[in-house]
PDB file of N, CA and C in Angstrom:
ATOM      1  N   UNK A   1       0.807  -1.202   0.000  1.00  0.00           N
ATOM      2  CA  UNK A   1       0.000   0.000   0.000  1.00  0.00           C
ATOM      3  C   UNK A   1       0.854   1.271   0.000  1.00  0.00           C
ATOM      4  N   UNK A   2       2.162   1.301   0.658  1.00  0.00           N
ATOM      5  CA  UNK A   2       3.005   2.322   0.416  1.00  0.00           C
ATOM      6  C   UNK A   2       3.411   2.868  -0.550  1.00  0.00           C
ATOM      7  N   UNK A   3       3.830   1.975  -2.058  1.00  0.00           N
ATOM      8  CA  UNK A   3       4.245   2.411  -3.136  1.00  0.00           C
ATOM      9  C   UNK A   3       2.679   3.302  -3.627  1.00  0.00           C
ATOM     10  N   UNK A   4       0.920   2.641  -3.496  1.00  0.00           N
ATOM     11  CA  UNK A   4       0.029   3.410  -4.147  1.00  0.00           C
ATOM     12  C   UNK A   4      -0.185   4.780  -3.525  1.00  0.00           C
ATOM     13  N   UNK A   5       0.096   4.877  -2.336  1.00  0.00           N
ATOM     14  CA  UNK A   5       0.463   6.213  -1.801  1.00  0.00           C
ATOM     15  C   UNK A   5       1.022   6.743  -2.193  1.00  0.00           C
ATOM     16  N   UNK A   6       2.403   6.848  -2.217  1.00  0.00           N
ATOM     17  CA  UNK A   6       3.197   7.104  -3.118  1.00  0.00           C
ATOM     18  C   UNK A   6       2.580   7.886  -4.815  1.00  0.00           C
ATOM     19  N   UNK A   7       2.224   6.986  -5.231  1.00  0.00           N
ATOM     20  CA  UNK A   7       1.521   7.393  -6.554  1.00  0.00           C
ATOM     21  C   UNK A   7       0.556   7.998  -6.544  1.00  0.00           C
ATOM     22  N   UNK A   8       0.090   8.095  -5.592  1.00  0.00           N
ATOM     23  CA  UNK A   8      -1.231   8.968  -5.605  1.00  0.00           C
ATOM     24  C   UNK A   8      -1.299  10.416  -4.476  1.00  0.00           C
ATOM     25  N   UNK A   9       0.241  10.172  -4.332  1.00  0.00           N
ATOM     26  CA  UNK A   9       0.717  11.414  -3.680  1.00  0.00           C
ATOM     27  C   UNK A   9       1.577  12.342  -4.925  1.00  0.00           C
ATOM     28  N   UNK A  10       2.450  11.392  -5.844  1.00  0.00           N
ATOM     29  CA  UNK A  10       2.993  12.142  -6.741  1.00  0.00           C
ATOM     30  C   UNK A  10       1.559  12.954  -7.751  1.00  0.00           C
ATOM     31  N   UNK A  11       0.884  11.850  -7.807  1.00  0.00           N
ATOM     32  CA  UNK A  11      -0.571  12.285  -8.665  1.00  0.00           C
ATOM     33  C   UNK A  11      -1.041  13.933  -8.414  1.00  0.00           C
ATOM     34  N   UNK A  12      -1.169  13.950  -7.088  1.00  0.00           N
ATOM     35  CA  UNK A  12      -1.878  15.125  -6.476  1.00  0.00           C
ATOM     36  C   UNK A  12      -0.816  16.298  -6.385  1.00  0.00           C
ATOM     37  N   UNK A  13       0.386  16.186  -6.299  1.00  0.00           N
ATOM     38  CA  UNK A  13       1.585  17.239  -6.992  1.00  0.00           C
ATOM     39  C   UNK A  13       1.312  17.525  -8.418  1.00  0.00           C
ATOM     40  N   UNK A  14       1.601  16.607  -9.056  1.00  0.00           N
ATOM     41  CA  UNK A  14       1.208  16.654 -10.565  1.00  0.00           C
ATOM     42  C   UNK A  14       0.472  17.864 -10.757  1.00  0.00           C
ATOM     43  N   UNK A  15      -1.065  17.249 -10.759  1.00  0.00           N
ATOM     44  CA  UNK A  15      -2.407  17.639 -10.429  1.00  0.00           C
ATOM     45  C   UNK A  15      -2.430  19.022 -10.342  1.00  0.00           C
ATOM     46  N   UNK A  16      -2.182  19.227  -8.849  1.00  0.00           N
ATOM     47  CA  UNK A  16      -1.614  20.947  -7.900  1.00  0.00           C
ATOM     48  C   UNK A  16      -0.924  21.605  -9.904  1.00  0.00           C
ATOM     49  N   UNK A  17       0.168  21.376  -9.597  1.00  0.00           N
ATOM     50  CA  UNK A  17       1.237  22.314 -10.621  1.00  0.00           C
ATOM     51  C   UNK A  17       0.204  21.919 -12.094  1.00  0.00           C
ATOM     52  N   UNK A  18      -0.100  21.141 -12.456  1.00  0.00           N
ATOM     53  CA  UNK A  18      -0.795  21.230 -13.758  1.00  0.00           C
ATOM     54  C   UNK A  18      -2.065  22.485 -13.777  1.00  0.00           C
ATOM     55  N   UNK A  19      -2.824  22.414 -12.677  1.00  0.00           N
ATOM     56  CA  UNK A  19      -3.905  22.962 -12.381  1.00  0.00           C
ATOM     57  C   UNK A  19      -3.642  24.610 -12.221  1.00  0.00           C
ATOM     58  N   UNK A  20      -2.198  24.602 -11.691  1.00  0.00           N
ATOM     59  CA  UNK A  20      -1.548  26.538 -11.119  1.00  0.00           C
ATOM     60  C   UNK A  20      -1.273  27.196 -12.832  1.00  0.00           C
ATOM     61  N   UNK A  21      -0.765  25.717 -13.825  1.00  0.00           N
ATOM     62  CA  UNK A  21      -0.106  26.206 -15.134  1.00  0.00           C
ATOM     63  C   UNK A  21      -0.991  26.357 -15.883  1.00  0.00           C
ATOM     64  N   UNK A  22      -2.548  25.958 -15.790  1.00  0.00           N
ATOM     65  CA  UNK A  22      -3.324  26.123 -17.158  1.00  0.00           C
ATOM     66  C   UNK A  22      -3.898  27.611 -16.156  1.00  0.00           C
ATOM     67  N   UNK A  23      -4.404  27.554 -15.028  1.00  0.00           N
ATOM     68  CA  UNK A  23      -5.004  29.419 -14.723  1.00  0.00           C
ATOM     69  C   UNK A  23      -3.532  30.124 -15.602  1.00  0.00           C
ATOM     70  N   UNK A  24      -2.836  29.657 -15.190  1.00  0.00           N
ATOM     71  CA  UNK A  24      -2.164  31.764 -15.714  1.00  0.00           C
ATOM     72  C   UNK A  24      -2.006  31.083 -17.423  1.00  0.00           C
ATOM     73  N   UNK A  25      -1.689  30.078 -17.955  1.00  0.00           N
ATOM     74  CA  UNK A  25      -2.325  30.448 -19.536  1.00  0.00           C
ATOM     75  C   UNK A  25      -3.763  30.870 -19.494  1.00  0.00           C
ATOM     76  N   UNK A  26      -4.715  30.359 -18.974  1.00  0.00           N
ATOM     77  CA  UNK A  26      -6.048  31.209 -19.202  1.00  0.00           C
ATOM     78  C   UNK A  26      -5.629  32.927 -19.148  1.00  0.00           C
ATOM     79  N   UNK A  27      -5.042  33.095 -17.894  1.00  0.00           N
ATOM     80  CA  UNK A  27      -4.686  34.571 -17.638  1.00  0.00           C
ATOM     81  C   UNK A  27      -4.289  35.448 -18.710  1.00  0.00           C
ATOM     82  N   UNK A  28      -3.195  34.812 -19.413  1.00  0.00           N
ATOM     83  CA  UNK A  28      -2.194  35.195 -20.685  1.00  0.00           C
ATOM     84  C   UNK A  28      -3.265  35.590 -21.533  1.00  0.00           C
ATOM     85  N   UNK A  29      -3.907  34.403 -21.865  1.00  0.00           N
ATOM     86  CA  UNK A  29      -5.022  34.592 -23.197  1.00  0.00           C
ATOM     87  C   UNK A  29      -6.093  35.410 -22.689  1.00  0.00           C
ATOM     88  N   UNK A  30      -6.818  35.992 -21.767  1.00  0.00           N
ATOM     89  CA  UNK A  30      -7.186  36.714 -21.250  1.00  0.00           C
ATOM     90  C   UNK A  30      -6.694  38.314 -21.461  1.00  0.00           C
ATOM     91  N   UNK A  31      -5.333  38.453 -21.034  1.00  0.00           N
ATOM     92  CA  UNK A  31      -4.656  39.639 -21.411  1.00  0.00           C
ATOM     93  C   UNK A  31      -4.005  40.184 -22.574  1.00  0.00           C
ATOM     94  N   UNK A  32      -3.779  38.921 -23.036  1.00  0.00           N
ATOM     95  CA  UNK A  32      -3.738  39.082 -25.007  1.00  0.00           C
ATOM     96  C   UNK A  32      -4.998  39.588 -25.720  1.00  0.00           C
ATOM     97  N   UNK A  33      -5.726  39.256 -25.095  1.00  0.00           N
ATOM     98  CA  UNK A  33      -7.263  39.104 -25.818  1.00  0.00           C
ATOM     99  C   UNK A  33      -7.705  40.961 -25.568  1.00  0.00           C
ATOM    100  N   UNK A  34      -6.857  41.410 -24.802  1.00  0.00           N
ATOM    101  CA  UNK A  34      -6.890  43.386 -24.581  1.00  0.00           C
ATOM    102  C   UNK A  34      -6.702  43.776 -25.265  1.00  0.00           C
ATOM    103  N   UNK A  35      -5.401  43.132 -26.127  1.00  0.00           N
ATOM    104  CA  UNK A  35      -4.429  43.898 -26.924  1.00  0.00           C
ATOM    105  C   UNK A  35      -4.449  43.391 -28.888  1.00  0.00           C
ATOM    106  N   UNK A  36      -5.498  42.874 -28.622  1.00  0.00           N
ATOM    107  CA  UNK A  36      -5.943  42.254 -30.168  1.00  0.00           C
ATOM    108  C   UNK A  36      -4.151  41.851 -30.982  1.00  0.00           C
ATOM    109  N   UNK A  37      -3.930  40.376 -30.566  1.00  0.00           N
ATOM    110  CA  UNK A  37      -2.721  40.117 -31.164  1.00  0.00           C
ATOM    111  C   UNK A  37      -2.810  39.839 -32.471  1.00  0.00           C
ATOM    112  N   UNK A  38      -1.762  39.479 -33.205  1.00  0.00           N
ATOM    113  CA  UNK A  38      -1.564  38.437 -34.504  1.00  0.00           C
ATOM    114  C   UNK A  38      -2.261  37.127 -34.447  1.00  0.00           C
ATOM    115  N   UNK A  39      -3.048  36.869 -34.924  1.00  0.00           N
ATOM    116  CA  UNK A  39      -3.548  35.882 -35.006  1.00  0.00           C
ATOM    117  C   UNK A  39      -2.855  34.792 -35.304  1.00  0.00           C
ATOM    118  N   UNK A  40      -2.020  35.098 -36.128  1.00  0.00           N
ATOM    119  CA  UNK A  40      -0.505  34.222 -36.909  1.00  0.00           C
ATOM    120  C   UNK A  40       0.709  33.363 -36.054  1.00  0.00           C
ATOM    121  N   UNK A  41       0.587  34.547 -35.086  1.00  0.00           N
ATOM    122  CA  UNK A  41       1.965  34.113 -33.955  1.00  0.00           C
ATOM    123  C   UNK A  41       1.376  32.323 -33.327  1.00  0.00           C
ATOM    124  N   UNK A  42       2.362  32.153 -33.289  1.00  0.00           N
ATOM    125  CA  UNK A  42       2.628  30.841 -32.778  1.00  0.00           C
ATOM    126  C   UNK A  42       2.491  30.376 -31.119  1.00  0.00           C
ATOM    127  N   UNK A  43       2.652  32.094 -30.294  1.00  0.00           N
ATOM    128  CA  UNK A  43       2.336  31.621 -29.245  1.00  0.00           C
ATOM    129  C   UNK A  43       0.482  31.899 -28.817  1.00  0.00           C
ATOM    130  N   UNK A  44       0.283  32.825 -29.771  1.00  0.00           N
ATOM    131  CA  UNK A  44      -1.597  32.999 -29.416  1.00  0.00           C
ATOM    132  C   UNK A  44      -1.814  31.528 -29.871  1.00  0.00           C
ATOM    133  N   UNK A  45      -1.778  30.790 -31.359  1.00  0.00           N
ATOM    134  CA  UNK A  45      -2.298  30.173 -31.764  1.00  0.00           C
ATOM    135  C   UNK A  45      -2.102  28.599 -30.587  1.00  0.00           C
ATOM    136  N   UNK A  46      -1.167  28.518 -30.230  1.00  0.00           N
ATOM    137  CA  UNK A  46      -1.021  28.322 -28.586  1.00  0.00           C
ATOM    138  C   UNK A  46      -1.646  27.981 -27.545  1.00  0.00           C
ATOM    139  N   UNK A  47      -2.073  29.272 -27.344  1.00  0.00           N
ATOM    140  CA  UNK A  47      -2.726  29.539 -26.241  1.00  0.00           C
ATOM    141  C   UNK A  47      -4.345  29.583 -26.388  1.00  0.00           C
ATOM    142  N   UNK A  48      -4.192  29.863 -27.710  1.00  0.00           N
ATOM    143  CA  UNK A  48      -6.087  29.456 -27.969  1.00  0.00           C
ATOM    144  C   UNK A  48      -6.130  28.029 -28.689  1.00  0.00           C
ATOM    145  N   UNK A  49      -4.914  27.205 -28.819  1.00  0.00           N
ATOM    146  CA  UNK A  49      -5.450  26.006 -29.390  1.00  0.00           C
ATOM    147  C   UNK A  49      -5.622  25.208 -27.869  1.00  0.00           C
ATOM    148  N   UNK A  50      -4.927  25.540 -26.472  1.00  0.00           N
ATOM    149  CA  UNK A  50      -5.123  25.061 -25.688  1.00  0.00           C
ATOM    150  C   UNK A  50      -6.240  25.387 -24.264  1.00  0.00           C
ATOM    151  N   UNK A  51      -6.688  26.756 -24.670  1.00  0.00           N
ATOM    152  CA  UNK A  51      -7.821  27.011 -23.641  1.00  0.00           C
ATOM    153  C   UNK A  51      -9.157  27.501 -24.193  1.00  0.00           C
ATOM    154  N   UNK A  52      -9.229  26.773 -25.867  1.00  0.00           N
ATOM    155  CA  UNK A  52     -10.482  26.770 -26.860  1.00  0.00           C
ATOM    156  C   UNK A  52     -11.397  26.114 -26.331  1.00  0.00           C
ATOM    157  N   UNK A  53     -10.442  24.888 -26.313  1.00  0.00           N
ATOM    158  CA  UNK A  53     -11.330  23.101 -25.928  1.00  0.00           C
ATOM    159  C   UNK A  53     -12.148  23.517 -24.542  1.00  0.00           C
ATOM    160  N   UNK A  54     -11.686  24.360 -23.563  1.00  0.00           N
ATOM    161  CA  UNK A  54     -12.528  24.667 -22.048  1.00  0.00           C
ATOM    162  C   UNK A  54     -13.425  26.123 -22.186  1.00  0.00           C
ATOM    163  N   UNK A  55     -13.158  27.061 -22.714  1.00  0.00           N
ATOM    164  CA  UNK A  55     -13.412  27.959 -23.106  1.00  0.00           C
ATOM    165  C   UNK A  55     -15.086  28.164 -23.580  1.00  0.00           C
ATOM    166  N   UNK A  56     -14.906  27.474 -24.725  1.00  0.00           N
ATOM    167  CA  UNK A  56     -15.646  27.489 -25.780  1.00  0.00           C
ATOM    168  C   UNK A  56     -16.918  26.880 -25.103  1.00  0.00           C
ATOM    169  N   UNK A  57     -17.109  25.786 -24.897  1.00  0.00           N
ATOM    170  CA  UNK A  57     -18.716  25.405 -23.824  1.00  0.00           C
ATOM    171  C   UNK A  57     -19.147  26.488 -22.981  1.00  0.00           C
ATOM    172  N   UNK A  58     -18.396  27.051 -21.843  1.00  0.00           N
ATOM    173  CA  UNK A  58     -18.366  27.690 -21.571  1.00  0.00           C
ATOM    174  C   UNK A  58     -19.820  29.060 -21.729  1.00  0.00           C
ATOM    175  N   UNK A  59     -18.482  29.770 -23.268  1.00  0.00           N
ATOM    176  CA  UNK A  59     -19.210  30.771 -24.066  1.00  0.00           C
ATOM    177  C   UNK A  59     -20.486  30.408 -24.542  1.00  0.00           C
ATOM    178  N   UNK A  60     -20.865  29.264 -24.834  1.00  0.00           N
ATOM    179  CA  UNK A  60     -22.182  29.288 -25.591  1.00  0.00           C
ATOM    180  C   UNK A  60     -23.444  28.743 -24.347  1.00  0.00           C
ATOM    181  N   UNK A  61     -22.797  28.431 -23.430  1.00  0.00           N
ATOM    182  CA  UNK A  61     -24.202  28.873 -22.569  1.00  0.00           C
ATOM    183  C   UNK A  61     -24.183  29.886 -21.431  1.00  0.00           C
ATOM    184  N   UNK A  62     -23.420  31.015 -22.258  1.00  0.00           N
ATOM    185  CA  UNK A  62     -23.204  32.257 -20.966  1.00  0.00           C
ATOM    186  C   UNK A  62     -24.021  33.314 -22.009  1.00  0.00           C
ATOM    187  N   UNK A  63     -24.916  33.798 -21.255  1.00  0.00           N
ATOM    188  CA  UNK A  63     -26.159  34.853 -21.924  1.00  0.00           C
ATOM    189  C   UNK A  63     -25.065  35.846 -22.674  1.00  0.00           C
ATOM    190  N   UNK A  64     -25.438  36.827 -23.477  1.00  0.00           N
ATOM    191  CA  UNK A  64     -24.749  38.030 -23.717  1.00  0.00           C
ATOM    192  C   UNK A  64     -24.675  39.383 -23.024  1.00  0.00           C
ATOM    193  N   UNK A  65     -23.641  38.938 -22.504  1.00  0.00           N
ATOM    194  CA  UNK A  65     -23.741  40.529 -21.968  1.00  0.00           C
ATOM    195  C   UNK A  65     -22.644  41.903 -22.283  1.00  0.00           C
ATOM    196  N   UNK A  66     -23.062  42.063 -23.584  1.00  0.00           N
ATOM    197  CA  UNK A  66     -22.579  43.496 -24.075  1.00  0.00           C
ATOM    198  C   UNK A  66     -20.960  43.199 -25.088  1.00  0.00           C
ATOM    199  N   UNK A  67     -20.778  41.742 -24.783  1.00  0.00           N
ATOM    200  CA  UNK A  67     -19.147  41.672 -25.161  1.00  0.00           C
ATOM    201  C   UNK A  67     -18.284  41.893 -24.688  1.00  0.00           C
ATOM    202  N   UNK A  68     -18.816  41.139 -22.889  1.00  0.00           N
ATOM    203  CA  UNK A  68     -17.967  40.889 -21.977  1.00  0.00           C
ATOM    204  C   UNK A  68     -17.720  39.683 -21.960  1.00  0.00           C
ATOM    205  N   UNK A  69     -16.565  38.771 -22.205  1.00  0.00           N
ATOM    206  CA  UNK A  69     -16.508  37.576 -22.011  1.00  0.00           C
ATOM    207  C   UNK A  69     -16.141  37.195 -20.692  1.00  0.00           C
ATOM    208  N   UNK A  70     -17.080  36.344 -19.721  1.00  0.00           N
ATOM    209  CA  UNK A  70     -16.674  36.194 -18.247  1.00  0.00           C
ATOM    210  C   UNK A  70     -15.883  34.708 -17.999  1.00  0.00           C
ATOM    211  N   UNK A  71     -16.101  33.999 -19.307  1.00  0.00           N
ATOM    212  CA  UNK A  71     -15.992  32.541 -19.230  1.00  0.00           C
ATOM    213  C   UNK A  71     -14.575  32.279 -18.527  1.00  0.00           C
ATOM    214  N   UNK A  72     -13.458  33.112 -19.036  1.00  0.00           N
ATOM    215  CA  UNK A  72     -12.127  32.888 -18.343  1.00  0.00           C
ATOM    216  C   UNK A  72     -12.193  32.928 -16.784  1.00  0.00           C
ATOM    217  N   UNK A  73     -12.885  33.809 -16.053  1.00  0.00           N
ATOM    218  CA  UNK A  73     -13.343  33.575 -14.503  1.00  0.00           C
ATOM    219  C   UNK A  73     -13.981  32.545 -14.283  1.00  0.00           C
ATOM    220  N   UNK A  74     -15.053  32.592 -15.012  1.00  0.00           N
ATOM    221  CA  UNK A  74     -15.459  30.724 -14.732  1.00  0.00           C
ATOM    222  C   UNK A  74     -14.813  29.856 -14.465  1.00  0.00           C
ATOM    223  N   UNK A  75     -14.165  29.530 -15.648  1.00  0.00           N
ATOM    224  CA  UNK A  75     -13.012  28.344 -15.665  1.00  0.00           C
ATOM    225  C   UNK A  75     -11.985  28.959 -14.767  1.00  0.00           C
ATOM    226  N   UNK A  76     -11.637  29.424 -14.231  1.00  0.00           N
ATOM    227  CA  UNK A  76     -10.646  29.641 -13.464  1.00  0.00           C
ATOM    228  C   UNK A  76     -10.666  29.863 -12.019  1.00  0.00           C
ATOM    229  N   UNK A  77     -12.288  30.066 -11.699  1.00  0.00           N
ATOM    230  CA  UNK A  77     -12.970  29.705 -10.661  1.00  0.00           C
ATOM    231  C   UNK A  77     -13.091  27.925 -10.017  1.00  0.00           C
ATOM    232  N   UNK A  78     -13.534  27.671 -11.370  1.00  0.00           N
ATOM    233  CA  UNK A  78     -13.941  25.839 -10.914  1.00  0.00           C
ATOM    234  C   UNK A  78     -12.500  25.211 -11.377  1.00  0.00           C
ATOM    235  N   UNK A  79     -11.226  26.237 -11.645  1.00  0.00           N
ATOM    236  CA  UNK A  79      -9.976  25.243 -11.308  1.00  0.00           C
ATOM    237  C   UNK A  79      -9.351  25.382  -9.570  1.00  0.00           C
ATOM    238  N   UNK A  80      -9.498  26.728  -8.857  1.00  0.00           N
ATOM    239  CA  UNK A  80      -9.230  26.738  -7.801  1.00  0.00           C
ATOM    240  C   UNK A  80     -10.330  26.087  -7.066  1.00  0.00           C
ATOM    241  N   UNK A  81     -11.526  25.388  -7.214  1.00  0.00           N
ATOM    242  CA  UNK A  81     -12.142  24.479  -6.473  1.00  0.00           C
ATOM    243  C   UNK A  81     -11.881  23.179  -6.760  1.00  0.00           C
ATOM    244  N   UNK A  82     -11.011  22.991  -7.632  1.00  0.00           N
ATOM    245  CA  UNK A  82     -10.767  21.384  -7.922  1.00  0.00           C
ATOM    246  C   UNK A  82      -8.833  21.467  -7.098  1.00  0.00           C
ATOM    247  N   UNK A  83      -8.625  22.566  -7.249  1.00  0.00           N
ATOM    248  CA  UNK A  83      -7.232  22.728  -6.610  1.00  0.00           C
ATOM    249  C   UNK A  83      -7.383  22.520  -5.492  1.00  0.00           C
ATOM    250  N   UNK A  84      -8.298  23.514  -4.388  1.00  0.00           N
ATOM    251  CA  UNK A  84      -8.564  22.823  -3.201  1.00  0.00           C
ATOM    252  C   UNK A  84      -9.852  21.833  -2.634  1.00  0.00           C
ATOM    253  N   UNK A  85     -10.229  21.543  -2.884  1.00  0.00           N
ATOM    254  CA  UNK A  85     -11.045  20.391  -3.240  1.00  0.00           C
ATOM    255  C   UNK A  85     -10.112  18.774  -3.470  1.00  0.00           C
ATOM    256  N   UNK A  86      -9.664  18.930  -4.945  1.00  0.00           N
ATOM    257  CA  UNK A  86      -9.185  17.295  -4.890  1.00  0.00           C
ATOM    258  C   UNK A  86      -7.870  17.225  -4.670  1.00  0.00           C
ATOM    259  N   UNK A  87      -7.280  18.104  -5.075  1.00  0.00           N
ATOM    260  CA  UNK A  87      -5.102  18.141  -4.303  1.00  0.00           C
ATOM    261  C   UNK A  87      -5.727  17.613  -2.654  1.00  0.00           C
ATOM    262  N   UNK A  88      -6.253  18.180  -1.870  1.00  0.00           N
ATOM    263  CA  UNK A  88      -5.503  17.903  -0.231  1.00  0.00           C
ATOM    264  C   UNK A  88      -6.723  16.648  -0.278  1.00  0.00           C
ATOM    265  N   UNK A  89      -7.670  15.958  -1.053  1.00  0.00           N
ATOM    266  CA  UNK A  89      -7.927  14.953  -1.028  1.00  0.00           C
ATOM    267  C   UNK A  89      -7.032  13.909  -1.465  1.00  0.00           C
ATOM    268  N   UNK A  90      -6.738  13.877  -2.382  1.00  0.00           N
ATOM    269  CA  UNK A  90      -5.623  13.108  -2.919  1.00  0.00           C
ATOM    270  C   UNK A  90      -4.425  12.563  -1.963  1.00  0.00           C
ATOM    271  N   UNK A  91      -4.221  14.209  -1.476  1.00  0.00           N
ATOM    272  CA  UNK A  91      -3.187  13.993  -0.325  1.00  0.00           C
ATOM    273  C   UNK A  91      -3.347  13.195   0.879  1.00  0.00           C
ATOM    274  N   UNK A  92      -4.423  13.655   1.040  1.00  0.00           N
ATOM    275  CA  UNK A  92      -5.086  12.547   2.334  1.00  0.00           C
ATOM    276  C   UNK A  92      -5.249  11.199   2.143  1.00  0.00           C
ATOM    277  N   UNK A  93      -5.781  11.018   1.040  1.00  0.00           N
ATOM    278  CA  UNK A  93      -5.498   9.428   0.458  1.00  0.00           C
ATOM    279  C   UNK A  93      -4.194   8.591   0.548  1.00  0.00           C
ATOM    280  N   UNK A  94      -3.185   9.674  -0.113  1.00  0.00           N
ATOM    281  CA  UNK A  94      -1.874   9.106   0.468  1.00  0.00           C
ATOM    282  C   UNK A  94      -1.478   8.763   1.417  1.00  0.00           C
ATOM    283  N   UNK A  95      -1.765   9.405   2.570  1.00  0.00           N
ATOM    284  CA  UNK A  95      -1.536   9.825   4.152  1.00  0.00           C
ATOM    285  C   UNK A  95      -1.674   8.378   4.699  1.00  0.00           C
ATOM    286  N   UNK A  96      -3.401   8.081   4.196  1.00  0.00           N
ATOM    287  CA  UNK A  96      -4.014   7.127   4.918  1.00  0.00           C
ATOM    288  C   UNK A  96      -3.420   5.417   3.842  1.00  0.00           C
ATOM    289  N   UNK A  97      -2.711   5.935   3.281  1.00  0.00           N
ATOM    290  CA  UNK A  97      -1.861   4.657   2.718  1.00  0.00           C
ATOM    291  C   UNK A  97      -0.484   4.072   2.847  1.00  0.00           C
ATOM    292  N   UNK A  98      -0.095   5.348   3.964  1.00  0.00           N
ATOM    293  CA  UNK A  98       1.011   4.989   4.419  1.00  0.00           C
ATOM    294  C   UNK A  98       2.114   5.946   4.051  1.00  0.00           C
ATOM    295  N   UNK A  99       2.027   6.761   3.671  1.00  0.00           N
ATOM    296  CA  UNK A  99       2.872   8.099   3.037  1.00  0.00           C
ATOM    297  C   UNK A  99       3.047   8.783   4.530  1.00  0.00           C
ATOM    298  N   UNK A 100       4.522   8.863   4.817  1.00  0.00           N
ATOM    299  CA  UNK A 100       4.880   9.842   5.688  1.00  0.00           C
ATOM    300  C   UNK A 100       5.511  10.802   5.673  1.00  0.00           C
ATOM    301  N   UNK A 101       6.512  10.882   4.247  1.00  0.00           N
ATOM    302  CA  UNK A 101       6.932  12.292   4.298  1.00  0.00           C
ATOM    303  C   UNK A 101       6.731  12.786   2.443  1.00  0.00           C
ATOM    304  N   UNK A 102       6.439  14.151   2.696  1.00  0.00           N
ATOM    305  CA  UNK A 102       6.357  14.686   1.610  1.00  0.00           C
ATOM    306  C   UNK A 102       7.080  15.676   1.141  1.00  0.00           C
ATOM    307  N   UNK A 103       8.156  15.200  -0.243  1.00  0.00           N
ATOM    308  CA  UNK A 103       8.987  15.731  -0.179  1.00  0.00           C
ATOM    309  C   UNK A 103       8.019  16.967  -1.230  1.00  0.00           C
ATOM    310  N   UNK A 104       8.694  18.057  -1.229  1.00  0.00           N
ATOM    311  CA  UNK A 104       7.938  19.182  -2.027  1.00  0.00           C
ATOM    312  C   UNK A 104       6.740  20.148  -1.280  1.00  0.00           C
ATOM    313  N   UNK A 105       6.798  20.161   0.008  1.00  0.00           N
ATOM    314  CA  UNK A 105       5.447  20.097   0.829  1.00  0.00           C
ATOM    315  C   UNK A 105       5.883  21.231   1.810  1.00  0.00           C
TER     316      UNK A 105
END
């Protein structure tokens, strides 16, 4: 049971840092989206080929309001509830599998 702790302690690190790296690309594309970029560049095309796929549902069931897009708070709302929410679950799972020290912690 120690090694699945283990794994399901590295999981919930993972998890944590995957979850901190897609908010601030949302953020980026958010603050690009001020400054009307190149559509061309390689890092928009980027950043909207990777926060389209979450984005986009989103937009089409959020009413109109004026050509404010709020969807990036959304999604970036229900990632800090899955951040604290399932990370210190995860963690606890480990705990209770026999995980005693955490390195990174």
């Amino acid at each position: 049971m120690y090694v699945l702790g283990n794994l399901i302690h590295a999981l919930a690190m993972v998890l944590n840092i995957a979850i901190t790296v897609y908010i601030w690309i949302i953020i980026i594309r958010a603050l690009l989206s001020w400054v009307n970029p190149d559509p061309y560049n390689p890092i928009v095309r980027f950043l909207s080929a990777v926060t389209d796929p979450v984005l986009s549902p989103i937009r089409r069931r959020m009413p109109y309001l004026g050509g404010l897009d709020i969807s990036p708070i959304i999604v970036i709302v229900i990632l800090y509830f899955l951040r604290l929410f399932l990370v210190p679950t995860l963690l606890r799972v480990a705990v209770d599998l026999g995980v005693t020290s955490f390195f990174g912690l």
